[in-house]
PDB file of N, CA and C in Angstrom:
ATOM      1  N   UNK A   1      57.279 -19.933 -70.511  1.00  0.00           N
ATOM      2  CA  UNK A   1      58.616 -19.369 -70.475  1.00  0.00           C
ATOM      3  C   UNK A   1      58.760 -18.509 -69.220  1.00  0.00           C
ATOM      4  N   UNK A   2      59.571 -18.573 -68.821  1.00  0.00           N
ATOM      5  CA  UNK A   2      60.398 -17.919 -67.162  1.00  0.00           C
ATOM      6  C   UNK A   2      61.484 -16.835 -67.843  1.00  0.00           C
ATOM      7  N   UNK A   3      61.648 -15.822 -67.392  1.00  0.00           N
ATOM      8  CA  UNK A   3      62.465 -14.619 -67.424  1.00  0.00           C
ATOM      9  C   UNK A   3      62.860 -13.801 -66.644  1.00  0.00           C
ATOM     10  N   UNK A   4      63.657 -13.523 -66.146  1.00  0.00           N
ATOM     11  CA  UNK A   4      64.379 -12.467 -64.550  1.00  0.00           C
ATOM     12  C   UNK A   4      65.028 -11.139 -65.528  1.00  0.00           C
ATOM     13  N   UNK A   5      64.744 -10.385 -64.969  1.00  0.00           N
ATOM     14  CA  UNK A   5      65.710  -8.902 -64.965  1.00  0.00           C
ATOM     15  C   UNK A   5      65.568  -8.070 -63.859  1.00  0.00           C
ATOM     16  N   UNK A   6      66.535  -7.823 -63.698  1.00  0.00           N
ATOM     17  CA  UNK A   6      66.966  -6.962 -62.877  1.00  0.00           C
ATOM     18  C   UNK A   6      66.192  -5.848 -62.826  1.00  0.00           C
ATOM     19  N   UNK A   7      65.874  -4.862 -61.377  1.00  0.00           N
ATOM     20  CA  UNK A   7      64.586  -3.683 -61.101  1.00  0.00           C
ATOM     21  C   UNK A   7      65.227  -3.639 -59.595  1.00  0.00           C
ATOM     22  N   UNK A   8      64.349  -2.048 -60.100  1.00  0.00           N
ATOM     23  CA  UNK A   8      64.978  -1.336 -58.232  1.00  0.00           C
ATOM     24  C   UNK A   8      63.345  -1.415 -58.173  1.00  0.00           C
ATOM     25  N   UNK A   9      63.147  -1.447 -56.792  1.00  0.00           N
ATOM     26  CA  UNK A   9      61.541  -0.701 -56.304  1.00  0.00           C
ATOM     27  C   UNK A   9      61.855   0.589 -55.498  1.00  0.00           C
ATOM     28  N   UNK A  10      61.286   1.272 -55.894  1.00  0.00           N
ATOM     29  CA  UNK A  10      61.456   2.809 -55.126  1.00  0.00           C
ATOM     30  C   UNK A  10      60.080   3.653 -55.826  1.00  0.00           C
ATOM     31  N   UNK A  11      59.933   4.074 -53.922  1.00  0.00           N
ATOM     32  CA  UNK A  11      58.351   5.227 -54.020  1.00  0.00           C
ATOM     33  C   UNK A  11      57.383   4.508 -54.811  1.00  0.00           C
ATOM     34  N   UNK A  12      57.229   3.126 -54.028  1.00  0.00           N
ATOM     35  CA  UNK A  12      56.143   2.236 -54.707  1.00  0.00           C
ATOM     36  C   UNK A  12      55.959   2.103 -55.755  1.00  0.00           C
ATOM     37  N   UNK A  13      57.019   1.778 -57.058  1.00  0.00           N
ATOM     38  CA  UNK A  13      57.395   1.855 -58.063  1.00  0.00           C
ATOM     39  C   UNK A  13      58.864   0.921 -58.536  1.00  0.00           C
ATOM     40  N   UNK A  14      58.139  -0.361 -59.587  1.00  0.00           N
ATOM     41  CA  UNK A  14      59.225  -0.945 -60.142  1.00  0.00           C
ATOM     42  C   UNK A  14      59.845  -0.369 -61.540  1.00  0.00           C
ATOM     43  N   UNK A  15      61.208  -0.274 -61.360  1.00  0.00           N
ATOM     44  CA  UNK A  15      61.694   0.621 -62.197  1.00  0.00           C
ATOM     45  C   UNK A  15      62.462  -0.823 -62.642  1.00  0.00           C
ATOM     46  N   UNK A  16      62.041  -1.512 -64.234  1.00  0.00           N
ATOM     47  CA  UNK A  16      63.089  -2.273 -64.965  1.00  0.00           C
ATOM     48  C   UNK A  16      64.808  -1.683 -64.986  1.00  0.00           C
ATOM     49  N   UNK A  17      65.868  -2.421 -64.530  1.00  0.00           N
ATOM     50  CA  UNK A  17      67.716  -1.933 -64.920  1.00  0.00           C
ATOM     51  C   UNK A  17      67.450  -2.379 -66.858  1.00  0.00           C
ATOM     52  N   UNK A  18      66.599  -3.214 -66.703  1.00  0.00           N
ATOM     53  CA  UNK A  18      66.670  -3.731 -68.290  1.00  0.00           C
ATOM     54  C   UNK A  18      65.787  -3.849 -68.883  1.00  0.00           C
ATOM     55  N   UNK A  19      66.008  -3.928 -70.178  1.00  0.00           N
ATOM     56  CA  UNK A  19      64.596  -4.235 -70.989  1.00  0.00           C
ATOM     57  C   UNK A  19      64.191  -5.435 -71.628  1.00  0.00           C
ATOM     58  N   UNK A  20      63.262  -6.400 -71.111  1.00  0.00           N
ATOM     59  CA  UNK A  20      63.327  -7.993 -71.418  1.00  0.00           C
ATOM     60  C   UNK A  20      63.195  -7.618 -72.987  1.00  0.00           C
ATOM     61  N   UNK A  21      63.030  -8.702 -73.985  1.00  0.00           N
ATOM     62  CA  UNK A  21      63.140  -9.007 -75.069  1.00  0.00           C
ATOM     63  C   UNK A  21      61.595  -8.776 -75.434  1.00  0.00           C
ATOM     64  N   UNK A  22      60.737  -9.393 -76.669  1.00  0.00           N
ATOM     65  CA  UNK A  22      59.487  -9.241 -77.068  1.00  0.00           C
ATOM     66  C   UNK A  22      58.672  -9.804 -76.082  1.00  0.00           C
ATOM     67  N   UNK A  23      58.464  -9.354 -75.303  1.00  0.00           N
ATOM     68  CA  UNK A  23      57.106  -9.907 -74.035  1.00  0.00           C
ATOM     69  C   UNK A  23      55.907  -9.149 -74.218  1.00  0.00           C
ATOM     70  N   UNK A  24      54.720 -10.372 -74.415  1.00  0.00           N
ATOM     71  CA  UNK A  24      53.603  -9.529 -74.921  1.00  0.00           C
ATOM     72  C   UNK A  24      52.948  -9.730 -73.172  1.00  0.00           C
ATOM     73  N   UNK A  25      52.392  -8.695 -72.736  1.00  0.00           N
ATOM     74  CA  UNK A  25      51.160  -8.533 -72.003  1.00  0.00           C
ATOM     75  C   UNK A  25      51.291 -10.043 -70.812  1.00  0.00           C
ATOM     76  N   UNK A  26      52.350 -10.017 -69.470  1.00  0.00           N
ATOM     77  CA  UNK A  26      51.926 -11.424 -68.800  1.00  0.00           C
ATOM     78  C   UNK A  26      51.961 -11.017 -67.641  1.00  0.00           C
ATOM     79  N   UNK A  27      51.630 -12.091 -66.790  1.00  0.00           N
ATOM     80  CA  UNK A  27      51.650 -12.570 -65.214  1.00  0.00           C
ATOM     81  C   UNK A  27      53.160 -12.168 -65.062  1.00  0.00           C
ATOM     82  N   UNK A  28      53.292 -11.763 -63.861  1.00  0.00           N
ATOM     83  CA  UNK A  28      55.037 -11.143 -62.736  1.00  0.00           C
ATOM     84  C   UNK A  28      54.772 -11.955 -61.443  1.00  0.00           C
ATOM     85  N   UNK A  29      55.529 -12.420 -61.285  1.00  0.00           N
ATOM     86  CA  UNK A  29      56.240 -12.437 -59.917  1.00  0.00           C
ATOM     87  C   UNK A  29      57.080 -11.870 -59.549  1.00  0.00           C
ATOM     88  N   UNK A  30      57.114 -10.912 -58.370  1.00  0.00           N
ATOM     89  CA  UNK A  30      57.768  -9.870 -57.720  1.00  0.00           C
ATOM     90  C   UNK A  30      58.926 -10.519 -56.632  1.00  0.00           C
ATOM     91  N   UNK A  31      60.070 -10.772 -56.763  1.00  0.00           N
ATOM     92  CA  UNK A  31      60.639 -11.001 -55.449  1.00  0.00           C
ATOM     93  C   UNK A  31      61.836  -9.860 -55.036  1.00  0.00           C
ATOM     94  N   UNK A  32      61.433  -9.812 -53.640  1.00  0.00           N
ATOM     95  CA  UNK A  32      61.961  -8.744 -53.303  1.00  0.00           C
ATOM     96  C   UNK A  32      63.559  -9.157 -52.234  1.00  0.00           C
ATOM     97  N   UNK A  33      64.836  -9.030 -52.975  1.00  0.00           N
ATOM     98  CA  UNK A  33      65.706  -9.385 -52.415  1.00  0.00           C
ATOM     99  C   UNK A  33      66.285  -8.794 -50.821  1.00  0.00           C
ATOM    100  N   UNK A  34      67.349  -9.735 -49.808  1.00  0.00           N
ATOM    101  CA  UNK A  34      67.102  -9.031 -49.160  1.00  0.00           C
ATOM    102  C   UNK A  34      68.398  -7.897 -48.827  1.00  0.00           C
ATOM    103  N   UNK A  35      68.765  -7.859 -49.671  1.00  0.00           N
ATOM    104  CA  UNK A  35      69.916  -6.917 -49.137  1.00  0.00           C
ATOM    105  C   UNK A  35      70.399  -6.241 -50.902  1.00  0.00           C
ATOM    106  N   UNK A  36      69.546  -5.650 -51.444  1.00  0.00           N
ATOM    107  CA  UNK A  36      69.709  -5.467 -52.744  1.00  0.00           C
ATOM    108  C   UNK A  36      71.142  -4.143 -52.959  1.00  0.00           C
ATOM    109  N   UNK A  37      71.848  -4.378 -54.358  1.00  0.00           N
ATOM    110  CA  UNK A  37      72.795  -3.056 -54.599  1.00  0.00           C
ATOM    111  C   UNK A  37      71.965  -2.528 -55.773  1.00  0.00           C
ATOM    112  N   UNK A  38      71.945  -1.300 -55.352  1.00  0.00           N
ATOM    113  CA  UNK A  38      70.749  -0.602 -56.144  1.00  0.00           C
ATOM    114  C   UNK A  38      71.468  -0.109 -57.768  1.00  0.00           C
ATOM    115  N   UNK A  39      72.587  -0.034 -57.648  1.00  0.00           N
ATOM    116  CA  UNK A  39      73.395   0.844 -58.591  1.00  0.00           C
ATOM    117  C   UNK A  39      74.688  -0.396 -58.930  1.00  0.00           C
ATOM    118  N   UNK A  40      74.369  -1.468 -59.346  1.00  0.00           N
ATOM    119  CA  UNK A  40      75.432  -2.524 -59.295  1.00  0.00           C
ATOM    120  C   UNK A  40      76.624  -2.056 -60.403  1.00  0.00           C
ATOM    121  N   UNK A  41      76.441  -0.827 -61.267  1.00  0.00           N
ATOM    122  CA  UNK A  41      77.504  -0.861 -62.290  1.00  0.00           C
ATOM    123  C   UNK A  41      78.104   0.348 -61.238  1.00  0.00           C
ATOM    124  N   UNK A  42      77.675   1.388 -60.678  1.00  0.00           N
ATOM    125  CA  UNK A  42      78.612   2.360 -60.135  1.00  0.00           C
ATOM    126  C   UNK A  42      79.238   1.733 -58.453  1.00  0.00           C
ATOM    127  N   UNK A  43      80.089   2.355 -58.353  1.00  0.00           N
ATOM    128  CA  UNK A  43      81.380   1.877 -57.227  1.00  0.00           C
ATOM    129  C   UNK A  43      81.981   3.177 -56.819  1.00  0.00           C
ATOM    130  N   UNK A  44      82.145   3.387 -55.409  1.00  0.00           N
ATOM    131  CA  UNK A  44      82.584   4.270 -55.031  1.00  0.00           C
ATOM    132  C   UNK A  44      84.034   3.923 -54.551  1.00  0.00           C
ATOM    133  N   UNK A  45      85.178   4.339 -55.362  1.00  0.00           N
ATOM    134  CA  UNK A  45      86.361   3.857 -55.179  1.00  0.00           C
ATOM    135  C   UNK A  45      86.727   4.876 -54.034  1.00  0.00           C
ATOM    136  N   UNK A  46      86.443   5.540 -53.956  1.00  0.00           N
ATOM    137  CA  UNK A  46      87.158   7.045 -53.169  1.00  0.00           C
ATOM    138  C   UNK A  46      87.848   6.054 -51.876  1.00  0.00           C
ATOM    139  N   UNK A  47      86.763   5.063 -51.168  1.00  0.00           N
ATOM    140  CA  UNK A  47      87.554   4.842 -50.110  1.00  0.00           C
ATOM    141  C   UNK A  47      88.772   3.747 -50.080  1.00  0.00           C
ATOM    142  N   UNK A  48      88.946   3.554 -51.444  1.00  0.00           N
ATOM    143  CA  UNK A  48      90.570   2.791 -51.434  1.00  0.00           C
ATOM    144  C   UNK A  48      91.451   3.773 -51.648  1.00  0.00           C
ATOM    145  N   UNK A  49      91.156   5.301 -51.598  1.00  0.00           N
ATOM    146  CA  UNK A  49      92.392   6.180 -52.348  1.00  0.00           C
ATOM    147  C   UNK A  49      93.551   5.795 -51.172  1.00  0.00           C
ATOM    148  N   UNK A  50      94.658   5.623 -51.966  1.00  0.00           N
ATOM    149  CA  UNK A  50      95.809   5.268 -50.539  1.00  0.00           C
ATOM    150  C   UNK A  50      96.099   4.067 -49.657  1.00  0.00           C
ATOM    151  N   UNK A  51      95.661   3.554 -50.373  1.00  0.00           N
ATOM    152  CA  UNK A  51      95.199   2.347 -49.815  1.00  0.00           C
ATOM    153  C   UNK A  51      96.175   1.382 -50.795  1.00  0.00           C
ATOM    154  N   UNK A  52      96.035   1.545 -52.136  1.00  0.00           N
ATOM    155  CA  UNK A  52      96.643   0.249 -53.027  1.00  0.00           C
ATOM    156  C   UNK A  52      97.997   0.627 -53.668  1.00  0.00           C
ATOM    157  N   UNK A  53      98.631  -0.112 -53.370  1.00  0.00           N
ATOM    158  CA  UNK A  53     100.078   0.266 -54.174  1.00  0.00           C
ATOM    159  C   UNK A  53     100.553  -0.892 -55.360  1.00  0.00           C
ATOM    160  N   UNK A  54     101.194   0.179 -56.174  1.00  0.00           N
ATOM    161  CA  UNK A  54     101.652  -0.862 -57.509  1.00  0.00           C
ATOM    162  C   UNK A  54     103.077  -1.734 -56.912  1.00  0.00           C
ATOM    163  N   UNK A  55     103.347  -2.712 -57.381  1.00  0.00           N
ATOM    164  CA  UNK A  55     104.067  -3.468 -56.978  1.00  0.00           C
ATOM    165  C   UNK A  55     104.719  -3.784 -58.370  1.00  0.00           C
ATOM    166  N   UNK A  56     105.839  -3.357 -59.158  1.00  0.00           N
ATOM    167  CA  UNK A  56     106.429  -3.400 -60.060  1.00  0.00           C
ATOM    168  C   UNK A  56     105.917  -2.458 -61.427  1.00  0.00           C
ATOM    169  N   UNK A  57     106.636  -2.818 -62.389  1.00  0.00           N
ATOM    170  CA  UNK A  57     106.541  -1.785 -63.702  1.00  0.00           C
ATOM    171  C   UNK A  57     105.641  -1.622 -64.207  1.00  0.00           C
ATOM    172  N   UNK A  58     104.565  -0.172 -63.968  1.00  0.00           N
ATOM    173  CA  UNK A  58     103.310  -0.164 -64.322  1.00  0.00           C
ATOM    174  C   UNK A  58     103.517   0.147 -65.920  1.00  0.00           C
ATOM    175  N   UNK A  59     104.148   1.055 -66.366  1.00  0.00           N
ATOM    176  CA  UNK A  59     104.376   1.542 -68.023  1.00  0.00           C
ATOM    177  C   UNK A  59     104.684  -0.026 -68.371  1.00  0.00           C
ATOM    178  N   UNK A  60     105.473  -0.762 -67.692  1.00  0.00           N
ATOM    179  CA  UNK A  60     105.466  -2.375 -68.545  1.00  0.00           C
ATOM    180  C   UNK A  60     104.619  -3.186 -68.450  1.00  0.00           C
ATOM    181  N   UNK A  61     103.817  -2.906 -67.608  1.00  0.00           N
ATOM    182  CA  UNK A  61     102.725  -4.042 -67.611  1.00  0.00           C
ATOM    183  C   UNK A  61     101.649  -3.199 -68.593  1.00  0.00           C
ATOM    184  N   UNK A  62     101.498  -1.946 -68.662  1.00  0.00           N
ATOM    185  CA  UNK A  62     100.529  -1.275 -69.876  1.00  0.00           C
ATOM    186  C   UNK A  62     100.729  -1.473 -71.005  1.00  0.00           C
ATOM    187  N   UNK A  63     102.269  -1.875 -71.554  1.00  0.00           N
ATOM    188  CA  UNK A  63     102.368  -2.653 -72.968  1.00  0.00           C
ATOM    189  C   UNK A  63     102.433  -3.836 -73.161  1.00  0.00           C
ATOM    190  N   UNK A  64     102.401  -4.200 -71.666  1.00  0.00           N
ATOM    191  CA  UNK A  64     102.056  -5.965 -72.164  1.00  0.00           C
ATOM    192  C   UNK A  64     100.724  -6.231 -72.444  1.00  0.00           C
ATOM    193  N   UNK A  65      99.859  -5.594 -71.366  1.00  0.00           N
ATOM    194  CA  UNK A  65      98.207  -5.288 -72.155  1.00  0.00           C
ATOM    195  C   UNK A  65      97.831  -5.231 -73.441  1.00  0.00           C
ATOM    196  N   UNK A  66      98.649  -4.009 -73.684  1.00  0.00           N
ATOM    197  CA  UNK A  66      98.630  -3.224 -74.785  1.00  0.00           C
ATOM    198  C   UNK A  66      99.064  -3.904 -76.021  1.00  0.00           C
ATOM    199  N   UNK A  67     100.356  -5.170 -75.747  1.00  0.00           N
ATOM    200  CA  UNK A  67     100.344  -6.177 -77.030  1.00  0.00           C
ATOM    201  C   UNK A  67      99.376  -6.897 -77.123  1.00  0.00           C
ATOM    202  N   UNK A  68      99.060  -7.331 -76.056  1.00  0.00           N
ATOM    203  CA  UNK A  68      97.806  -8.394 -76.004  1.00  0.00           C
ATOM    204  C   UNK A  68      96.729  -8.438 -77.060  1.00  0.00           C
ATOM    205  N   UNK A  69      96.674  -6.892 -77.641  1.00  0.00           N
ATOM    206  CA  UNK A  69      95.547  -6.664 -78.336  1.00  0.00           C
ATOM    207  C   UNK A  69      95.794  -6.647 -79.594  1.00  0.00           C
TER     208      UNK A  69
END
């Protein structure tokens, strides 16, 4: 069986993002990507502030969402 999860390496140290399922005791292969995002769930929006504009009825498009559900 073959399995990938996601890991930062930092200060000579693999740090699992996840925790595989029941894996007893095996062999790793390490690959080291080349342009890795270390923090793939956080995003630094700051530099769109001003940048994006709404283009029609935001309170109406929040209850059309909002029926959706």
């Amino acid at each position: 069986m073959m399995l990938s999860v996601k890991a930062v390496y930092k200060d000579g140290q693999i740090e699992l993002m996840e925790k595989p399922g029941d894996i007893k005791p095996a062999q790793v292969i390490v690959t080291f990507l080349e342009n890795p995002k270390l923090s793939p769930t956080q995003y630094d929006f700051s530099a769109l502030i001003g940048k994006l504009r709404w283009q029609g009825d935001a309170l109406a498009e929040q209850r059309r969402l909002r029926d959706e559900w």
